[in-house]
N, C-alpha and C. Protein backbone atom coordinates (compact mmCIF):
# COMPACT_ATOMS: atom_id res chain seq x y z
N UNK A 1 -99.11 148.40 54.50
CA UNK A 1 -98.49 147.80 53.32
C UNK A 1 -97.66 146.60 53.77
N UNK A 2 -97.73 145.55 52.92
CA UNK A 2 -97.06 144.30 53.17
C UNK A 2 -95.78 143.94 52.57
N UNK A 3 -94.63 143.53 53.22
CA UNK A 3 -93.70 143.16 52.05
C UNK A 3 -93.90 142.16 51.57
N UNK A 4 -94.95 140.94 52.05
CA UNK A 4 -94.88 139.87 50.47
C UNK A 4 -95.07 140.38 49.03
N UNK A 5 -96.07 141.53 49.15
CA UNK A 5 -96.23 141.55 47.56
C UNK A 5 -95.21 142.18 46.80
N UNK A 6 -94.43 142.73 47.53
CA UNK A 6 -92.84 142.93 46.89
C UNK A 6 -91.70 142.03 46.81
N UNK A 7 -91.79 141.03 46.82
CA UNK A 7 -90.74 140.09 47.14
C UNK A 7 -91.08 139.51 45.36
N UNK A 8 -90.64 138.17 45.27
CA UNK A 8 -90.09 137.45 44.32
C UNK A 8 -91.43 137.57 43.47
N UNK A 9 -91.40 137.35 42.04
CA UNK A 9 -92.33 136.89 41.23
C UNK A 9 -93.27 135.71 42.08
N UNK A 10 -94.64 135.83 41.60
CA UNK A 10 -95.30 134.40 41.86
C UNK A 10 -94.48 133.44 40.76
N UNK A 11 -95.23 131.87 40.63
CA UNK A 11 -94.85 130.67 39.61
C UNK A 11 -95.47 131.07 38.30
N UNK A 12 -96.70 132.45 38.50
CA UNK A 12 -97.46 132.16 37.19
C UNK A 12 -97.28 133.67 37.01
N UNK A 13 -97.01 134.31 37.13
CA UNK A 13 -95.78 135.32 36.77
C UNK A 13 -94.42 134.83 35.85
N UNK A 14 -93.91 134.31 36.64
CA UNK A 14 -92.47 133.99 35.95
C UNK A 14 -93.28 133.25 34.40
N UNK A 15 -93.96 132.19 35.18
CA UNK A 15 -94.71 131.27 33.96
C UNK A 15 -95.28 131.92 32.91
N UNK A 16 -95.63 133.25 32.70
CA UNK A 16 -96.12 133.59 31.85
C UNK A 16 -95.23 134.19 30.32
N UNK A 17 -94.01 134.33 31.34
CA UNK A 17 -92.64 134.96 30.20
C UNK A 17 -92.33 133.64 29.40
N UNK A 18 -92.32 133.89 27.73
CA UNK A 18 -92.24 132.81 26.77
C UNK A 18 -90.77 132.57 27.38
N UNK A 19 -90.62 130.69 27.18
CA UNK A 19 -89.73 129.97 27.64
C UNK A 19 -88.16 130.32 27.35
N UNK A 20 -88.51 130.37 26.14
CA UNK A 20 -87.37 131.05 24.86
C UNK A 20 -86.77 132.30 25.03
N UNK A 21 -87.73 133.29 25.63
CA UNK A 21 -87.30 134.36 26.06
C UNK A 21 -86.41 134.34 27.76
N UNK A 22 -87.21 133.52 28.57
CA UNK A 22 -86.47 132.88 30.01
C UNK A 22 -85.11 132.64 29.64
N UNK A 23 -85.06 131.76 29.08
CA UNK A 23 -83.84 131.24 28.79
C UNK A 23 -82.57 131.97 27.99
N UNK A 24 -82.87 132.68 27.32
CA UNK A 24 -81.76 133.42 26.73
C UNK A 24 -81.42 134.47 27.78
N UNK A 25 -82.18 134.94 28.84
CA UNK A 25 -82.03 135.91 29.64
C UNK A 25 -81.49 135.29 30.54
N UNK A 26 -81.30 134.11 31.18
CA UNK A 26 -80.87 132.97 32.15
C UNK A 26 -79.16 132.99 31.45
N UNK A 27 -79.13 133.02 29.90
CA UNK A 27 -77.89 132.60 29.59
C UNK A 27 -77.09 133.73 29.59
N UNK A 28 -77.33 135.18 29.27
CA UNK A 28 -77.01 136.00 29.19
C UNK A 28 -75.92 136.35 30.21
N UNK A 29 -76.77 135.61 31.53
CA UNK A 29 -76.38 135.94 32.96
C UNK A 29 -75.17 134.38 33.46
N UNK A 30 -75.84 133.45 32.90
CA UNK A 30 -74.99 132.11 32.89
C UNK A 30 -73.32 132.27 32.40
N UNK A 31 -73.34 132.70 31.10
CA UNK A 31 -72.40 133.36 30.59
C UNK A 31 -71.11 133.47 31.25
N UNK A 32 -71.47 134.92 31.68
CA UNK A 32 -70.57 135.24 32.66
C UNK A 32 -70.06 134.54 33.67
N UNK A 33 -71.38 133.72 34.23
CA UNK A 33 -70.40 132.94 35.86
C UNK A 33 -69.87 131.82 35.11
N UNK A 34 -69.98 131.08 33.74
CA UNK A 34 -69.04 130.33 33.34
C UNK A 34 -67.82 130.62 33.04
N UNK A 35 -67.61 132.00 32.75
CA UNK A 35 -66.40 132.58 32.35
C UNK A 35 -65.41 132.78 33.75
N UNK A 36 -66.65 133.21 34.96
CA UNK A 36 -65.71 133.43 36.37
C UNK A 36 -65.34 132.03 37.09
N UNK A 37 -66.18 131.31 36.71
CA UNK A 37 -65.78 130.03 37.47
C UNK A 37 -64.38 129.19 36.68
N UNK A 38 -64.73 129.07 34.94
CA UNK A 38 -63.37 128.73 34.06
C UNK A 38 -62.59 129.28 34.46
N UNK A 39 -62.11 130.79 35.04
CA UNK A 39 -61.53 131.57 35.54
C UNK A 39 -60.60 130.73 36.95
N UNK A 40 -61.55 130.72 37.56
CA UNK A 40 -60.81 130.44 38.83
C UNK A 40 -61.17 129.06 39.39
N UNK A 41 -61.51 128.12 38.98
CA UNK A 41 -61.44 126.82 38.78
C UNK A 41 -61.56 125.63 37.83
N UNK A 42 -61.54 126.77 36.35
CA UNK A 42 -61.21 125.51 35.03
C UNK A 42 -62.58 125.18 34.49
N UNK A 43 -62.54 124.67 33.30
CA UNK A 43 -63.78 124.67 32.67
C UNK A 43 -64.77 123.45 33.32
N UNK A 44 -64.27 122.39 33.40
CA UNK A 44 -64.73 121.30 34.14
C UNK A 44 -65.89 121.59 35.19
N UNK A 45 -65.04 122.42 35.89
CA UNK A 45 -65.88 122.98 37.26
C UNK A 45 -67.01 123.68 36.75
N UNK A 46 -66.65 124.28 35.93
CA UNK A 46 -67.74 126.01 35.37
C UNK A 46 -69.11 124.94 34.88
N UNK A 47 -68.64 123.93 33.95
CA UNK A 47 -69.96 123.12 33.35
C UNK A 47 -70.61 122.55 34.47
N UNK A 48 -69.55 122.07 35.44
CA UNK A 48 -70.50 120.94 36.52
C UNK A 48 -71.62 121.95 37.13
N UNK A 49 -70.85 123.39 37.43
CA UNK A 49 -71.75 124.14 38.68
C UNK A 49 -72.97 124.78 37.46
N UNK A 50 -72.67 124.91 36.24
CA UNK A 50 -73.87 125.75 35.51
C UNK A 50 -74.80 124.17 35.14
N UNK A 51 -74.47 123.39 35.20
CA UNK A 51 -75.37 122.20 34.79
C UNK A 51 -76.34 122.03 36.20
N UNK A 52 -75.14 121.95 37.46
CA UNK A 52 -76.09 121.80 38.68
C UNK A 52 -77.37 122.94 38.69
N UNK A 53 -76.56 123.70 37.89
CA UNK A 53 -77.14 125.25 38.59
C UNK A 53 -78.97 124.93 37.82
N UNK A 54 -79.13 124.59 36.66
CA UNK A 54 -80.04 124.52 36.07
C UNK A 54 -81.01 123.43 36.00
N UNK A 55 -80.03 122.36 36.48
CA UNK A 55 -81.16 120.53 36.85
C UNK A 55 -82.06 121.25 38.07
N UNK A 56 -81.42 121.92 38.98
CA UNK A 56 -81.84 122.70 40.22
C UNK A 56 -83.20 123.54 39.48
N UNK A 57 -82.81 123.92 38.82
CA UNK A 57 -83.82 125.20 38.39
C UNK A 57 -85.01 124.46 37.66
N UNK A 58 -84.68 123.49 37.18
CA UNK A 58 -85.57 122.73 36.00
C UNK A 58 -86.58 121.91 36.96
N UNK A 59 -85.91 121.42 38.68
CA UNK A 59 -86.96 120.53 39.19
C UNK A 59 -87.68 121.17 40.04
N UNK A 60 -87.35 122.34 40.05
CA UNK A 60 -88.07 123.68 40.97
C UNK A 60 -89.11 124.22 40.30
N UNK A 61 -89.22 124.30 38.89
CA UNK A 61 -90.05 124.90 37.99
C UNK A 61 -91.31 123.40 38.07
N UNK A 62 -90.72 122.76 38.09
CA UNK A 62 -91.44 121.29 38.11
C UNK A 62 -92.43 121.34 39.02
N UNK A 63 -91.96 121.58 40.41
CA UNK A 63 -92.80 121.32 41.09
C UNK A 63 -93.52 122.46 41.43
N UNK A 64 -93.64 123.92 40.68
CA UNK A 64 -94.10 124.85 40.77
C UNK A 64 -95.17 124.71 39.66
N UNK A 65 -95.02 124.13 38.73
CA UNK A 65 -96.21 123.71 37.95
C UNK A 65 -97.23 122.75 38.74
N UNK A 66 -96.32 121.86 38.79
CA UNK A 66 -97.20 120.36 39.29
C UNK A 66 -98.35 121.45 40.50
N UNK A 67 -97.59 122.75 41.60
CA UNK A 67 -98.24 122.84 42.36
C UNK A 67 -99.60 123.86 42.26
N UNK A 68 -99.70 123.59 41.21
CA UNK A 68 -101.20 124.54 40.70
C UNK A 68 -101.88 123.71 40.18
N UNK A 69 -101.80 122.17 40.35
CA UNK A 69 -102.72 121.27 40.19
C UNK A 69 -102.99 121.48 41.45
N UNK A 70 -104.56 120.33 41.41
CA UNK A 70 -105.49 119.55 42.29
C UNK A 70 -104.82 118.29 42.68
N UNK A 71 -103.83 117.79 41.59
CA UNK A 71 -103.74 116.21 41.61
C UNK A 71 -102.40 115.88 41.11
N UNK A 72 -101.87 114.47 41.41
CA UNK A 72 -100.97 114.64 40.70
C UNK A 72 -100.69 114.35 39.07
N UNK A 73 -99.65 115.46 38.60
CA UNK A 73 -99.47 115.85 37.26
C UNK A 73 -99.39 114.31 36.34
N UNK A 74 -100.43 114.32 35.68
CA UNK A 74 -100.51 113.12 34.36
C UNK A 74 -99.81 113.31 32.86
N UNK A 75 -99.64 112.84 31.96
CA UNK A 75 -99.37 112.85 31.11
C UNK A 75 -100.10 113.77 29.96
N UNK A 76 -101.19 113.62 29.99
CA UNK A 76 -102.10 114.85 30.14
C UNK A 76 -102.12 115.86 30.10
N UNK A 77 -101.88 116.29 31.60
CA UNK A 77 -101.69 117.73 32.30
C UNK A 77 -99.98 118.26 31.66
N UNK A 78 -99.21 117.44 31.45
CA UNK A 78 -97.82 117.89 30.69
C UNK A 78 -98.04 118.22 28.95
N UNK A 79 -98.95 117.63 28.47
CA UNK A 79 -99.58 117.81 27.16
C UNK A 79 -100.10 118.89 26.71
N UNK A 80 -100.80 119.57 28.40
CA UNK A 80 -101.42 120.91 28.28
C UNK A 80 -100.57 121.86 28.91
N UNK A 81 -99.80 122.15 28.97
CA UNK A 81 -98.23 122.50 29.46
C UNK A 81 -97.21 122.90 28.61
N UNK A 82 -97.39 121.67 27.61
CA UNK A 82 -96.35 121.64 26.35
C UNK A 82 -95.77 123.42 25.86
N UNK A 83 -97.62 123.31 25.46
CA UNK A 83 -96.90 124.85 24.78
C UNK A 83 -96.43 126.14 25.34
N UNK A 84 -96.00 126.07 26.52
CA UNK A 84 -95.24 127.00 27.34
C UNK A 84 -94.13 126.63 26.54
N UNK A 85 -93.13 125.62 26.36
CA UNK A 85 -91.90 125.69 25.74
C UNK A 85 -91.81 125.60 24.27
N UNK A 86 -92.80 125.71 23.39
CA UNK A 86 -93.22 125.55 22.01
C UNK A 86 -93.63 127.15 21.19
N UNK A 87 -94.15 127.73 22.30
CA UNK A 87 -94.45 129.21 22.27
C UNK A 87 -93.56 130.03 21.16
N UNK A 88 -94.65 130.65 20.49
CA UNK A 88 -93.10 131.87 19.49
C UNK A 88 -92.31 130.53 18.84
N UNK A 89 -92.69 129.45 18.75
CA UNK A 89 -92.49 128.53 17.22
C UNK A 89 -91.34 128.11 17.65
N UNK A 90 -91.14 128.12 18.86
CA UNK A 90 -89.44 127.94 19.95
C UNK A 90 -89.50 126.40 19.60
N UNK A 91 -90.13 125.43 19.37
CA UNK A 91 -89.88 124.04 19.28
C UNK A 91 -90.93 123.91 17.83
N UNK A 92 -90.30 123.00 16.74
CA UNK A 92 -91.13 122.06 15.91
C UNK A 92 -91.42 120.63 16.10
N UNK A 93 -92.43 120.39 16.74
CA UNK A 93 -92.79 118.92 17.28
C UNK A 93 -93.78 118.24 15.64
N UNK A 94 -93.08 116.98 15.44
CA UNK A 94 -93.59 116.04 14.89
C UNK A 94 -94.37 114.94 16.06
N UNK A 95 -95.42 114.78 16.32
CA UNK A 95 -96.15 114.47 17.58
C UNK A 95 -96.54 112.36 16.69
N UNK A 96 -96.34 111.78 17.92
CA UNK A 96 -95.93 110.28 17.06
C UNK A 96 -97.29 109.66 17.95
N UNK A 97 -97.15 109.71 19.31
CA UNK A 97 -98.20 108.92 20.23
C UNK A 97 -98.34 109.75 21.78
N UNK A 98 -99.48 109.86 21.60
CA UNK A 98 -100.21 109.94 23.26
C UNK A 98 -101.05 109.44 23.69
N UNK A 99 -100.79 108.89 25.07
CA UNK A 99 -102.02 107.97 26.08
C UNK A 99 -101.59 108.20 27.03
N UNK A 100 -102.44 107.61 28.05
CA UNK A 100 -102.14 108.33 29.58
C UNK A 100 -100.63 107.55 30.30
N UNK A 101 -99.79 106.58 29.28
CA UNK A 101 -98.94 105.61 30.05
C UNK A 101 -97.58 106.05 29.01
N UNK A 102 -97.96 106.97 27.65
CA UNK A 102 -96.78 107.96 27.34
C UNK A 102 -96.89 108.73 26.16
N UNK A 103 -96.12 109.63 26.22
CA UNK A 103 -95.98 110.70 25.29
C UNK A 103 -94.69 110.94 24.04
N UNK A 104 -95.25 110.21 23.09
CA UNK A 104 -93.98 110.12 22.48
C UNK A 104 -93.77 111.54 20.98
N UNK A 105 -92.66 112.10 20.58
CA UNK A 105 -92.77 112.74 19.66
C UNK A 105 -91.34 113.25 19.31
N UNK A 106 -91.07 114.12 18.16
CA UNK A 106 -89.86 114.50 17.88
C UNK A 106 -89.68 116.05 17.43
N UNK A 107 -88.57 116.26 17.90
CA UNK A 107 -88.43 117.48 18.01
C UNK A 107 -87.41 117.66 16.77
N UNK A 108 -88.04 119.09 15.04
CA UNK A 108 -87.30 118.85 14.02
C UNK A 108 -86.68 120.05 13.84
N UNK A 109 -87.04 121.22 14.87
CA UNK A 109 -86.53 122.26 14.83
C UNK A 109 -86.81 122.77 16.49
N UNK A 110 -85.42 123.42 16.44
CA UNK A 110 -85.26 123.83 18.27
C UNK A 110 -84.41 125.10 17.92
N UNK A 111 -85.34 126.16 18.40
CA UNK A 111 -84.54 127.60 18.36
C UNK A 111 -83.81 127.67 19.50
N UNK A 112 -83.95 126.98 20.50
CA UNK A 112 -83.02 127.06 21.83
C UNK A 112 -81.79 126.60 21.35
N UNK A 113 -81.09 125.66 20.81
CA UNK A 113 -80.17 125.59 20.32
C UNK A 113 -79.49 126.51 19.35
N UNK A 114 -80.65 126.91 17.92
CA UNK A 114 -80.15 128.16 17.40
C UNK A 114 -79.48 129.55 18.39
N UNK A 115 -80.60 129.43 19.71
CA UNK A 115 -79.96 130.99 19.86
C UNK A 115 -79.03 130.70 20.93
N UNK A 116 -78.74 129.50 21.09
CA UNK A 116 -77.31 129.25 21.92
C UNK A 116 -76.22 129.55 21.16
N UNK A 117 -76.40 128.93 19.81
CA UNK A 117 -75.25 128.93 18.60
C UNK A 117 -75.13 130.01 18.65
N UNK A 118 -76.04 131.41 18.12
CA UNK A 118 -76.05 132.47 17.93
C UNK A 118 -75.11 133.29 19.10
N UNK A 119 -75.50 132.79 20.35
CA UNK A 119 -74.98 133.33 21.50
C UNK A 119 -73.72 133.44 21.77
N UNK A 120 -73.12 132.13 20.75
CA UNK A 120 -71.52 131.40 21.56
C UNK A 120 -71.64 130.12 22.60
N UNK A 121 -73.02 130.12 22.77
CA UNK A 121 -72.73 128.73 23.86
C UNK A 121 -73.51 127.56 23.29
N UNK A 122 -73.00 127.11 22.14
CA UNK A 122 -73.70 126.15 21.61
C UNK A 122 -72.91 125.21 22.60
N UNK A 123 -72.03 125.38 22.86
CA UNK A 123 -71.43 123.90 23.47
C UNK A 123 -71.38 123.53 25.07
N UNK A 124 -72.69 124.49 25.57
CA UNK A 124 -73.06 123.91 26.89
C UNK A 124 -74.48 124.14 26.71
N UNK A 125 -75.20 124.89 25.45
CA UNK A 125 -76.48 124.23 25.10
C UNK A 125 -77.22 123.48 25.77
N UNK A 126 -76.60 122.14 25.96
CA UNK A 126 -77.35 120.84 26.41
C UNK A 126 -77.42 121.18 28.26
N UNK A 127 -76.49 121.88 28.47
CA UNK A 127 -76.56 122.15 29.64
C UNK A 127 -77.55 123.35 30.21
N UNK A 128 -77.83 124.29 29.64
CA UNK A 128 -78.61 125.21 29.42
C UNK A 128 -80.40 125.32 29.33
N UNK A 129 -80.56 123.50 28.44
CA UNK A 129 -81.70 123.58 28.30
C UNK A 129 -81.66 121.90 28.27
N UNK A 130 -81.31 121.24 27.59
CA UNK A 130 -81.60 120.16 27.65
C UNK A 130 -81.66 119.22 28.80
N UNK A 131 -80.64 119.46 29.08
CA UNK A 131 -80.31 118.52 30.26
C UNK A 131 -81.85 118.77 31.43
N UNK A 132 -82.20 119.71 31.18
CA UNK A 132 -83.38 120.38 32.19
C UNK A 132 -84.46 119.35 32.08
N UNK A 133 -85.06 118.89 30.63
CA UNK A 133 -85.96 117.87 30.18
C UNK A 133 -86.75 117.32 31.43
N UNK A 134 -85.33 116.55 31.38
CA UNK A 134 -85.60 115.00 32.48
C UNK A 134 -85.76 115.51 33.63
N UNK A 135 -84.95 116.66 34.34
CA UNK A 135 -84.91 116.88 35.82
C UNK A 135 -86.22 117.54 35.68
N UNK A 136 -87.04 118.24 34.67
CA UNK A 136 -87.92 118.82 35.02
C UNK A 136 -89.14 118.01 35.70
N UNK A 137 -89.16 116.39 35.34
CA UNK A 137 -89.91 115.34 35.66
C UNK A 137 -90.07 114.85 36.95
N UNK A 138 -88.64 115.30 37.65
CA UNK A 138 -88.38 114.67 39.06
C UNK A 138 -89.33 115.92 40.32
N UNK A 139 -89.51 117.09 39.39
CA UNK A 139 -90.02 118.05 40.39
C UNK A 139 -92.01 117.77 39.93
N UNK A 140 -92.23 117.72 38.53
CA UNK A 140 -93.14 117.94 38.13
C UNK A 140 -93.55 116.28 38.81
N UNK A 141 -93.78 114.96 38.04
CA UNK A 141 -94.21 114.25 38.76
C UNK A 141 -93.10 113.05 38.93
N UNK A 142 -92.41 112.31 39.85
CA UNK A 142 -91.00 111.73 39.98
C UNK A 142 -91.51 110.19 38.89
N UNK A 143 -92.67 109.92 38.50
CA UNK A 143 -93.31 108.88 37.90
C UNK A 143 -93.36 109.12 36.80
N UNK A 144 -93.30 110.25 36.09
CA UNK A 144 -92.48 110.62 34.89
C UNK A 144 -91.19 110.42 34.11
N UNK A 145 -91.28 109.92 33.47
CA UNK A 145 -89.56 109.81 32.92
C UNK A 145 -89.21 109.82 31.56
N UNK A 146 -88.82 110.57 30.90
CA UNK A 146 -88.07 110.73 29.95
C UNK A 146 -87.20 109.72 29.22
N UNK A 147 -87.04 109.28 27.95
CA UNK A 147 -85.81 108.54 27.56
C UNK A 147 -85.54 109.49 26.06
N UNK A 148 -84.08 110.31 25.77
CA UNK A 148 -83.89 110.56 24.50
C UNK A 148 -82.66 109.87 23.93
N UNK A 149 -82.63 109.81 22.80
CA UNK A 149 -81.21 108.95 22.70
C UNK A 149 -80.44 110.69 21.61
N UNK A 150 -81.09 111.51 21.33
CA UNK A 150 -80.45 112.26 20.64
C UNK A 150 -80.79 113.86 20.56
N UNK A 151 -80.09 115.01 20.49
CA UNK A 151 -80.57 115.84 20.38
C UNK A 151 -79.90 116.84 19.22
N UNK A 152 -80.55 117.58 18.98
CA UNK A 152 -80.20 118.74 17.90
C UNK A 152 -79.17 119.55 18.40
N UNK A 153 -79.11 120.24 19.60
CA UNK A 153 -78.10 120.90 20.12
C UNK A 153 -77.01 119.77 20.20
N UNK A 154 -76.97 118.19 20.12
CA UNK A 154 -75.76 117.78 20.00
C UNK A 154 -75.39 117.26 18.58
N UNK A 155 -76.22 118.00 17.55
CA UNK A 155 -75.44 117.61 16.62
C UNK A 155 -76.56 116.21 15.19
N UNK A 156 -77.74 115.89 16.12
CA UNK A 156 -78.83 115.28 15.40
C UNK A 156 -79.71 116.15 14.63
N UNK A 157 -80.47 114.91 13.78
CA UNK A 157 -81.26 116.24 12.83
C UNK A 157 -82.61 116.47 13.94
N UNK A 158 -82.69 115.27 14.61
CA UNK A 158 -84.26 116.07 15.52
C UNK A 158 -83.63 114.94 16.72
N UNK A 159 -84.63 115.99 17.79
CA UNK A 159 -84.77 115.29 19.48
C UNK A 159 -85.90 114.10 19.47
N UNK A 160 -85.29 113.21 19.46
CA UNK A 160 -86.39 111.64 20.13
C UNK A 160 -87.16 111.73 21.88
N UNK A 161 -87.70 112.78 21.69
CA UNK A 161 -88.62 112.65 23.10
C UNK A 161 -89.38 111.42 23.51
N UNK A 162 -89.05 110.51 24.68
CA UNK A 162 -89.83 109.50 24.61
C UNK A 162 -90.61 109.42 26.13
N UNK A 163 -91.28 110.13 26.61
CA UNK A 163 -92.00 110.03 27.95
C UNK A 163 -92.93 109.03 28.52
N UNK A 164 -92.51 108.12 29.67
CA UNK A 164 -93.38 107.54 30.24
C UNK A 164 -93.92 107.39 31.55
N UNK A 165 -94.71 106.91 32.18
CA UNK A 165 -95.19 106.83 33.37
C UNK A 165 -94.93 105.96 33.67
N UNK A 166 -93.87 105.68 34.86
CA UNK A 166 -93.15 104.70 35.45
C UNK A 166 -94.61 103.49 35.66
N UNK A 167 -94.70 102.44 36.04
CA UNK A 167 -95.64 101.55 35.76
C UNK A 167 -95.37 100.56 37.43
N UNK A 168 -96.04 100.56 38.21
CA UNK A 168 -96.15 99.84 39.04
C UNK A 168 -95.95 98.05 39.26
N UNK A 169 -95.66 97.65 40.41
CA UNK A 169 -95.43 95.91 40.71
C UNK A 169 -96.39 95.33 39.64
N UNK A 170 -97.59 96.07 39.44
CA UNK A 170 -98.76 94.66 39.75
C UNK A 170 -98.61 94.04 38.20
N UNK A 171 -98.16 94.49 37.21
CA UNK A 171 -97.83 93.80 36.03
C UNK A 171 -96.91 92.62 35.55
């Protein structure tokens, strides 16, 4: 008998638990070390280390996707991806434009924010999940990039997702 197959989840293991469900179980546990860290070094600190804690987590998941490609991850391949975080009706996307150079659309309902509210942590929300977006790009492909100017967890009626593929000299 081997101990790898007892050790950690595989990527498509973890990957298979709806996003929505990840995440409230992530916060459950977040929670608390925000409360121990506000505790014994002030709220300031508690947001910086649960924000680090999750850009961390968001570019790790990134490149745990990207690494069950052949190639590197296109605009595309994030398109067919999507509905891992859409799953169980967890996101309402109004879908505006796709081509292989970007992905644009808006987000008019986000239960991740509801069940932050619900939770008590609407007001590190953005830290929880949003903020993850963009870092998720730097693991998945670093030629990826994100621009939002607004989100629902801060208070907009929908998220402006605007994704593009960084674009090379030769233009």
């Amino acid at each position: 008998m081997t101990e790898a197959n007892t050790n950690e989840p595989s990527a498509t293991d973890i990957n298979s638990i709806p996003i929505l469900l990840r995440r409230k179980i992530e916060a459950l546990l977040l929670k608390h070390v925000l409360d121990v860290i506000t505790e014994r070094a002030g709220r300031e600190e508690a947001e910086a280390v649960i924000g680090e804690t999750c850009s961390r987590s968001a570019i790790e998941q990134g490149k745990q996707l990207a690494a069950l490609l052949d190639h590197p991850p296109t605009l595309e391949d994030f398109a067919a991806i999507l509905p891992n975080w859409t799953r169980e009706d967890a996101l309402q996307i109004d879908p505006i434009e796709t081509s292989a150079e970007k992905m644009e659309f808006n987000v008019t309902r986000c239960r991740y924010a509801e069940m932050y509210r619900e939770m008590g942590l609407g007001d590190i929300g953005h830290l929880l999940s949003c903020n993850r977006d963009g870092d998720f790009c730097i693991g998945y492909n670093p030629d990826m990039e994100l621009t939002r100017t607004q989100t629902i967890m801060k208070g907009a009626s929908h998220c402006d997702f605007r994704y593009r593929m960084k674009q090379g000299e030769e233009g």
